[in-house]
C-alpha atoms as a PDB file:
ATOM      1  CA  UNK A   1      26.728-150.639  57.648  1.00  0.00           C
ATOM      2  CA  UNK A   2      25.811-150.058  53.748  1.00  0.00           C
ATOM      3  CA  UNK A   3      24.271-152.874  51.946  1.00  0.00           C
ATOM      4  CA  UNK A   4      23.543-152.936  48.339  1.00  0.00           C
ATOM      5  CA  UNK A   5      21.020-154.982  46.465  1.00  0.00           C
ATOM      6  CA  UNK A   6      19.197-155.037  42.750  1.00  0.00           C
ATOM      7  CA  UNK A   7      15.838-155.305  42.442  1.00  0.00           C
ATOM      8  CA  UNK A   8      13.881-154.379  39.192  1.00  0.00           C
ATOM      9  CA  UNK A   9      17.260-153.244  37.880  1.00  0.00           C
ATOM     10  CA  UNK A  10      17.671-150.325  40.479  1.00  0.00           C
ATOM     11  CA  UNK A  11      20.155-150.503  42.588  1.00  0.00           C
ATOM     12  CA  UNK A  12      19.357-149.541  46.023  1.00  0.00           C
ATOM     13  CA  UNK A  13      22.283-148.504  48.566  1.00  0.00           C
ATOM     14  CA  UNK A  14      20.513-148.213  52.071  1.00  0.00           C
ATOM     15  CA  UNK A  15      21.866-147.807  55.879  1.00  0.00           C
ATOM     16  CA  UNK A  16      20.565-151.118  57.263  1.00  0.00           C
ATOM     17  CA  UNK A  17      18.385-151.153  59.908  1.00  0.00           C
ATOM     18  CA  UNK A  18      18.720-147.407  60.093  1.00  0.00           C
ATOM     19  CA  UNK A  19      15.961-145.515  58.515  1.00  0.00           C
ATOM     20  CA  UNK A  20      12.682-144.490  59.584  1.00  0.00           C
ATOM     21  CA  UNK A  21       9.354-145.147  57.453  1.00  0.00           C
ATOM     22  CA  UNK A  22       7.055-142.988  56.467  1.00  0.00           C
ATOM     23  CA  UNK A  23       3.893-142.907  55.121  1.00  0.00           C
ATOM     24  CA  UNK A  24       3.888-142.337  51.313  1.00  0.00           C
ATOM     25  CA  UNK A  25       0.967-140.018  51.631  1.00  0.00           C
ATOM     26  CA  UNK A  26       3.005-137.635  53.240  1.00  0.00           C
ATOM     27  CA  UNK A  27       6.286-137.772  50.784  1.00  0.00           C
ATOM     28  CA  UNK A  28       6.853-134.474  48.635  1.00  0.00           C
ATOM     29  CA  UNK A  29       6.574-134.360  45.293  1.00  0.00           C
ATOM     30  CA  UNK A  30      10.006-134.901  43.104  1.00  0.00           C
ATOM     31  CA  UNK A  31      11.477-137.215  46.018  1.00  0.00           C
ATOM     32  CA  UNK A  32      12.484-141.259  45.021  1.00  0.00           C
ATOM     33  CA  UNK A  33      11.994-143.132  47.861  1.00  0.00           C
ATOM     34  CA  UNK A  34      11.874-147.968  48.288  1.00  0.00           C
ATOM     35  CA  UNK A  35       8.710-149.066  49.248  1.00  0.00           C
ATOM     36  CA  UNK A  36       9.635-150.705  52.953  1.00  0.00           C
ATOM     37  CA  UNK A  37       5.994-152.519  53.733  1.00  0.00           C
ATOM     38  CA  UNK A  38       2.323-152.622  52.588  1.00  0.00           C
ATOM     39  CA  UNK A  39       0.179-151.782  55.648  1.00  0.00           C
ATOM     40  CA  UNK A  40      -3.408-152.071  53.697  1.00  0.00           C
ATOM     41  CA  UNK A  41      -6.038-154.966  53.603  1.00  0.00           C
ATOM     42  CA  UNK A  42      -4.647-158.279  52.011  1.00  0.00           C
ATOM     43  CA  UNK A  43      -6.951-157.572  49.169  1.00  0.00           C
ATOM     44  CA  UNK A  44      -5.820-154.572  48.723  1.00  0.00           C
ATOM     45  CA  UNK A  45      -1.709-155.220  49.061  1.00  0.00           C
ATOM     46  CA  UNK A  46      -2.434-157.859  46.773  1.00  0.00           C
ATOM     47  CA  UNK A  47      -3.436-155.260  43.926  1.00  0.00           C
ATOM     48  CA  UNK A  48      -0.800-152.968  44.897  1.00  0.00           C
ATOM     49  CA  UNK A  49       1.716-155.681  44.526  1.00  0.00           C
ATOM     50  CA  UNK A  50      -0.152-156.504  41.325  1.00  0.00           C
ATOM     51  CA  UNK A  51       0.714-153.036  39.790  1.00  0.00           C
ATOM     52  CA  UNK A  52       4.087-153.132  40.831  1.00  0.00           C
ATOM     53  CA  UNK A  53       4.285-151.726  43.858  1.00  0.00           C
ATOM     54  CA  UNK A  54       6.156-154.261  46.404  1.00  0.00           C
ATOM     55  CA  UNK A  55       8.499-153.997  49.032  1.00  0.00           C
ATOM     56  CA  UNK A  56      12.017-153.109  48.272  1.00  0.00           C
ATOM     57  CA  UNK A  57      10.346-151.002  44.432  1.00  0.00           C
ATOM     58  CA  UNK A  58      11.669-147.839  44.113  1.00  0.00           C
ATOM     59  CA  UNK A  59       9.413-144.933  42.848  1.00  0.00           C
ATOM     60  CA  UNK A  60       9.199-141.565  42.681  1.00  0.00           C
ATOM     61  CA  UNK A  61       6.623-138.891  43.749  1.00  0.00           C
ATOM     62  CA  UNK A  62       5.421-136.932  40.482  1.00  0.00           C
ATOM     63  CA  UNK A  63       2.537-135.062  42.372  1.00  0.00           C
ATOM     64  CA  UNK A  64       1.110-135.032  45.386  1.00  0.00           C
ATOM     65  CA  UNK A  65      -2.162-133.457  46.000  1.00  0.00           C
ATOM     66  CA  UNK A  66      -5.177-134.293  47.628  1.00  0.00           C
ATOM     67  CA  UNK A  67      -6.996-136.834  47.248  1.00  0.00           C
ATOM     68  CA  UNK A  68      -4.792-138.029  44.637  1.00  0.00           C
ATOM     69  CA  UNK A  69      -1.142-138.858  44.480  1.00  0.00           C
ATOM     70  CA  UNK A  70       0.918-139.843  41.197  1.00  0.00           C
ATOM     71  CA  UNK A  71       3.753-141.786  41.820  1.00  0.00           C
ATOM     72  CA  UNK A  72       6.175-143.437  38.993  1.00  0.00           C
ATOM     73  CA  UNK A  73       7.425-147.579  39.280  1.00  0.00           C
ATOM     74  CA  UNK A  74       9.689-148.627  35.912  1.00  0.00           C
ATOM     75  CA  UNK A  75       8.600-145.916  33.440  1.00  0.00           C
ATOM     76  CA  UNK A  76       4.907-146.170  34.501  1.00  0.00           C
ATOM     77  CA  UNK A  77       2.924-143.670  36.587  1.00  0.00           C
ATOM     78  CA  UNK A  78       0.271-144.693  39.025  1.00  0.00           C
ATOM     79  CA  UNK A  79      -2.391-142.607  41.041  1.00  0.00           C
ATOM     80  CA  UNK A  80      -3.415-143.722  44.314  1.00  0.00           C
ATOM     81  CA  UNK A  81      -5.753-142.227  46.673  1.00  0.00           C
ATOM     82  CA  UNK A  82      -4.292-141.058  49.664  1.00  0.00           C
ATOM     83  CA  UNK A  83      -5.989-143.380  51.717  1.00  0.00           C
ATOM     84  CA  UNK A  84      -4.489-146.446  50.064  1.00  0.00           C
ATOM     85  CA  UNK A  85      -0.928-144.364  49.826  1.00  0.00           C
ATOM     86  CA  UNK A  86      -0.878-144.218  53.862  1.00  0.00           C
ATOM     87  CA  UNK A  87      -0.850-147.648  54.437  1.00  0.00           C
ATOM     88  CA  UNK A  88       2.295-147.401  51.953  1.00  0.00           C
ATOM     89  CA  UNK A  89       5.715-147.309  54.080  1.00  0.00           C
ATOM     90  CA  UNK A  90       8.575-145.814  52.499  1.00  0.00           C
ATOM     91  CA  UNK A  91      11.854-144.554  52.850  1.00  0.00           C
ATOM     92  CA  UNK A  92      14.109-142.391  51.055  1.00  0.00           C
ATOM     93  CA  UNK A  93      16.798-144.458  48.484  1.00  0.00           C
ATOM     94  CA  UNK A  94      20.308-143.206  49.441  1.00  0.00           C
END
C-alpha cells in the first residue's frame, strides 16, 4: 500500500508500515531520508523539534563524519553530534 502526504511542502510517497528505521548516525552522506521518531531526552527532542527537525521532515545527509554530522531541513543545514543523531530514526523517502 503507497500513501502520500505533504508536509513542509515535500511530498513524501512511503510503503506504509513497511520500512525499517535506522539510526541517522549511521545514514551515508548524499542520501534524503523522513525523520520517523525522536528517541533523545524530552529536553533534548524538544530542541530538535525546535530547529526543525520533527517526525515526518525530510532531510538530507551533506556529511557525515565523526563526531559531527551535517544534515540539510528546508534550505538550512544543521550539525549534530552523533550522539544526539542516534537517537534520530529515519528512513529512506521513496
Amino acid at each position: 500500500m503507497l500513501c502520500t502526504s505533504r508536509q513542509h511542502g515535500d511530498v513524501i510517497r512511503k510503503k506504509a508500515m513497511s520500512t525499517n528505521p535506522e539510526r541517522l548516525s549511521t545514514t551515508p552522506a548524499g542520501r534524503r531520508v523522513v525523520v520517523r521518531k525522536l528517541q533523545s531526552s524530552p529536553q533534548t527532542a524538544m530542541r530538535l523539534r525546535e530547529l526543525g527537525l520533527r517526525e515526518s521532515t525530510v532531510l538530507r545527509v551533506v556529511t557525515n563524519d565523526a563526531p559531527q554530522l551535517i544534515c540539510e531541513l528546508r534550505h538550512t543545514r544543521i550539525g549534530l553530534h552523533h550522539r544526539v543523531a542516534k537517537d534520530v530514526l529515519v528512513s529512506d523517502v521513496e
